[in-house]
Protein backbone atom coordinates (compact mmCIF):
# COMPACT_ATOMS: atom_id res chain seq x y z
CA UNK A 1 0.00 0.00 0.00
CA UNK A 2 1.16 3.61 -0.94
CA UNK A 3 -0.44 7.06 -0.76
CA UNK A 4 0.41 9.30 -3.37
CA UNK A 5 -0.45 12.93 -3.31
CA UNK A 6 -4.16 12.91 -1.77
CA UNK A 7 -4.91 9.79 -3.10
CA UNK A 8 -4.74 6.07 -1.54
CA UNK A 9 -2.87 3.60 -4.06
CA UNK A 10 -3.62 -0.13 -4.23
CA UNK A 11 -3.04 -3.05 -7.05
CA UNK A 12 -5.11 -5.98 -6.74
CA UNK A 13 -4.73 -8.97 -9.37
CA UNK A 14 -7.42 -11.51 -9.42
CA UNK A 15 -10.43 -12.47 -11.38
CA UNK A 16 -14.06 -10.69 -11.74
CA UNK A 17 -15.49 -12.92 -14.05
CA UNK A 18 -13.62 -12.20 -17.13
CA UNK A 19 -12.19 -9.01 -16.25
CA UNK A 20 -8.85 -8.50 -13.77
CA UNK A 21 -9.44 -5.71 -11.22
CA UNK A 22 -6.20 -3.66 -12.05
CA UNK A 23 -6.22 -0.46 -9.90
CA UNK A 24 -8.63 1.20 -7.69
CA UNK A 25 -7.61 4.76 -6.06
CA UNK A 26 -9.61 6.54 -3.50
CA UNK A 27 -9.43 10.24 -3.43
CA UNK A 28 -9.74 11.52 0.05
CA UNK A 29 -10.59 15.25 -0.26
CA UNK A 30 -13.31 14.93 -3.00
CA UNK A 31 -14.32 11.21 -1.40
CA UNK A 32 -14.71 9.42 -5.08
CA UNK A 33 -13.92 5.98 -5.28
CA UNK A 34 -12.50 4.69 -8.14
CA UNK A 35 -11.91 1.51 -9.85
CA UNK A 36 -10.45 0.69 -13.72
CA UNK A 37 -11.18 -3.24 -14.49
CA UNK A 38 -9.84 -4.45 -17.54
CA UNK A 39 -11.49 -7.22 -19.20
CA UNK A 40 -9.49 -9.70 -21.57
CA UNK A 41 -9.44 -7.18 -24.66
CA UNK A 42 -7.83 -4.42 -22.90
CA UNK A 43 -11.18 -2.27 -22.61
CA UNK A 44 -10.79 -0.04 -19.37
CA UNK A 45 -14.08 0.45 -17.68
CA UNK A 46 -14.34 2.84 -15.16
CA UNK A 47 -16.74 2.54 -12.62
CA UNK A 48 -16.71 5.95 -9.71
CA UNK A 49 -18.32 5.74 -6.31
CA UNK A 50 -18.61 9.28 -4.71
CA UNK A 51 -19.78 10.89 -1.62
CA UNK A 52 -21.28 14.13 -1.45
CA UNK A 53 -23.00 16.10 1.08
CA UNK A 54 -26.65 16.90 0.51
CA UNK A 55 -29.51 18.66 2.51
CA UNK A 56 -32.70 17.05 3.45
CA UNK A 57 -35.37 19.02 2.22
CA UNK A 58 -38.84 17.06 3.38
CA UNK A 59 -40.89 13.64 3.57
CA UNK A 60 -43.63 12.92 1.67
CA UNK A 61 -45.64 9.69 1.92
CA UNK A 62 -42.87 7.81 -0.46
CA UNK A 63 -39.97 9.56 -0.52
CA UNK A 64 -37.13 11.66 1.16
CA UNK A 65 -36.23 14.37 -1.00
CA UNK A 66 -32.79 15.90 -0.40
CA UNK A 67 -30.75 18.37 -2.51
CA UNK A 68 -27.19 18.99 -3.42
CA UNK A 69 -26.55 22.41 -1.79
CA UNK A 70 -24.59 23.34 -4.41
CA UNK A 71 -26.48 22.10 -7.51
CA UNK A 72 -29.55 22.94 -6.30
CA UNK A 73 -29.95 19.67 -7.65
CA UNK A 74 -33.16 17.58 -5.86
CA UNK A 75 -33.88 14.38 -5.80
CA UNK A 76 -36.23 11.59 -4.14
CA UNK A 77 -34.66 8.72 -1.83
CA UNK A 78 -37.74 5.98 -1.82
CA UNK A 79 -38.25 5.83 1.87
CA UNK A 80 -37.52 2.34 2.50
CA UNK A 81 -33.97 2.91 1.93
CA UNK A 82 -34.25 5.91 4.75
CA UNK A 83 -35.95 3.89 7.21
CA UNK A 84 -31.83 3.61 9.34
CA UNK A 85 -31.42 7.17 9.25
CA UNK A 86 -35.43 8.26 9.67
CA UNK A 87 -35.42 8.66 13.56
CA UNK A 88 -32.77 11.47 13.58
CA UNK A 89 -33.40 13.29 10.01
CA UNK A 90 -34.99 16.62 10.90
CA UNK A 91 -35.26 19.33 7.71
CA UNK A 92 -32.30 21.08 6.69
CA UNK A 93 -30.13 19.06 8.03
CA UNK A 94 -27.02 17.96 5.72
CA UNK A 95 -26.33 13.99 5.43
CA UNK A 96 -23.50 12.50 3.38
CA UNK A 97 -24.71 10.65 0.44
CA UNK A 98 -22.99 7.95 -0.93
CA UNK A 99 -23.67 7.51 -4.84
CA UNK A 100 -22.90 5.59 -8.40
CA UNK A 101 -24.12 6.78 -11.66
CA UNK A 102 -26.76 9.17 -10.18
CA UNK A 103 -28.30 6.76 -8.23
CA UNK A 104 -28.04 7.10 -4.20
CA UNK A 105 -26.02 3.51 -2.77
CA UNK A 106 -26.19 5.12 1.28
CA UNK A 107 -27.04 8.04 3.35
CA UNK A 108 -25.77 8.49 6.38
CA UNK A 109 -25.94 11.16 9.12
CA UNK A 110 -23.57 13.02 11.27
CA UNK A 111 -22.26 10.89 14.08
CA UNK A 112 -24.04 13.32 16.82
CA UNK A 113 -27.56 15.11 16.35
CA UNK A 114 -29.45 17.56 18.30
CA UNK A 115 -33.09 17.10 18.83
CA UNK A 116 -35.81 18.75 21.10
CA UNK A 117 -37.98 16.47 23.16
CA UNK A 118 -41.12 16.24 21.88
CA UNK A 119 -43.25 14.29 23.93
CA UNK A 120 -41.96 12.43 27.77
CA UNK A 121 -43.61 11.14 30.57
CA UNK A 122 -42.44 13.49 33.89
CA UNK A 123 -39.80 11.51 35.55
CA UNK A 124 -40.82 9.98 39.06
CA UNK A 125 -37.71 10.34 41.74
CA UNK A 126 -36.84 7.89 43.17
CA UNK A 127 -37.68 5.66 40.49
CA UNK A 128 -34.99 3.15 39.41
CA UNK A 129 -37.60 -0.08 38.56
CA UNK A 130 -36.37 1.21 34.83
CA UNK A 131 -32.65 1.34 35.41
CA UNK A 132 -33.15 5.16 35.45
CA UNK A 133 -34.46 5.89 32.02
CA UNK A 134 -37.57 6.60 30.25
CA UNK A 135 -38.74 7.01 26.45
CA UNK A 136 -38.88 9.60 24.97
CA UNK A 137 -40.59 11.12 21.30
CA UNK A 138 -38.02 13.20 19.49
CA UNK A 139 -39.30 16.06 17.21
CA UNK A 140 -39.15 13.61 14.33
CA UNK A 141 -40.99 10.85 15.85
CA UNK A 142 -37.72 8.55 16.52
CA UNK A 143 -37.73 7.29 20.39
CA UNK A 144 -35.31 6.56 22.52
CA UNK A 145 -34.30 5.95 25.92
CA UNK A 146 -33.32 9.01 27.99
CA UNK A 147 -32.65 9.87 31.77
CA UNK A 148 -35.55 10.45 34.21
CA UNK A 149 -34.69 14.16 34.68
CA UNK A 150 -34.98 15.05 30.86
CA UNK A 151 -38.41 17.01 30.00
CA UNK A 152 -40.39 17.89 26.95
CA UNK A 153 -39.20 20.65 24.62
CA UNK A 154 -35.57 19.86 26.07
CA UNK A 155 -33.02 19.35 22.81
CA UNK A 156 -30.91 16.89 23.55
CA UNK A 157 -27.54 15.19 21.58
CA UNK A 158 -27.74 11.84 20.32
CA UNK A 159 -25.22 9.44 19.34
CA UNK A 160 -26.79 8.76 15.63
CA UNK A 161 -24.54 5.64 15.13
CA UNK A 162 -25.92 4.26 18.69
CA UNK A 163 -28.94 5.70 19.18
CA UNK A 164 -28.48 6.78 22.63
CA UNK A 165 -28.95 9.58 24.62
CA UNK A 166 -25.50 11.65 25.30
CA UNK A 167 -26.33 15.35 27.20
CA UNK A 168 -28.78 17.73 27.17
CA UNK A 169 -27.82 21.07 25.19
């Protein structure tokens, strides 16, 4: 393995069906991924994985639309594929989007979020039948588990890649 002037160097011989995966380079300020196969007639086919930031703009009944903030480029993310990411998207909020050919491969969000409470039960001193937590609604309708002493309209930091509770803000 080398790294050579931003990007990350690797050769890899071996076959992929008929074609021999030749070189692949990662470029890590721009985050493209890159491979070159070369099948047996010594075609070179390119193939580019790249991450972008985008903004998510709303839901609809089907779809998550986001938009390239500098584009102004939208486009729909069927919500099935959102359903990882749905309990901590709020609007306006930029997510990294992973994609091939114009078509979106993964979305994923900042590591830490901050949400308002929407909806808790008053904590009851004392009470530790629970191990000291309670659910809680957050303003987009994800729950999660948070300390007796946090109250509605509270925001709050979560640990996206978790899903737990970290401070109040």
């Amino acid at each position: 393995d080398a790294t050579h002037g931003g990007y990350h160097d690797w050769t890899t011989q071996g076959s992929l069906a008929s074609e021999t995966l030749d070189h692949a380079l990662f470029t890590l300020p721009v985050g493209r991924l890159s491979e070159r196969l070369e099948d047996n007639r010594g075609f070179h086919i390119v193939r580019v994985v790249e991450r972008k930031e985008a903004e998510f703009l709303y839901k609809d009944g089907q779809a998550y639309h986001l938009m390239d903030p500098q584009t102004y480029e939208q486009f729909p993310i069927p919500a099935e594929r959102c359903e990882h990411i749905a309990p901590f998207l709020k609007e306006n909020m930029r997510v990294t989007v992973t994609m091939h050919e114009g078509r979106v491969l993964d979305i994923s969000l900042p590591n830490f979020v901050e949400l308002a409470v929407a909806k808790t039960d008053p904590g009851v001193r004392g009470d530790t039948a629970s191990g000291g937590s309670k659910p809680a609604t957050l303003e987009t309708g994800g729950v999660i588990q948070v300390p007796l002493f946090v109250e509605e309209g509270e925001v709050i930091q979560i640990d996206t890649r978790t899903g737990e509770y970290l401070k109040r803000v």
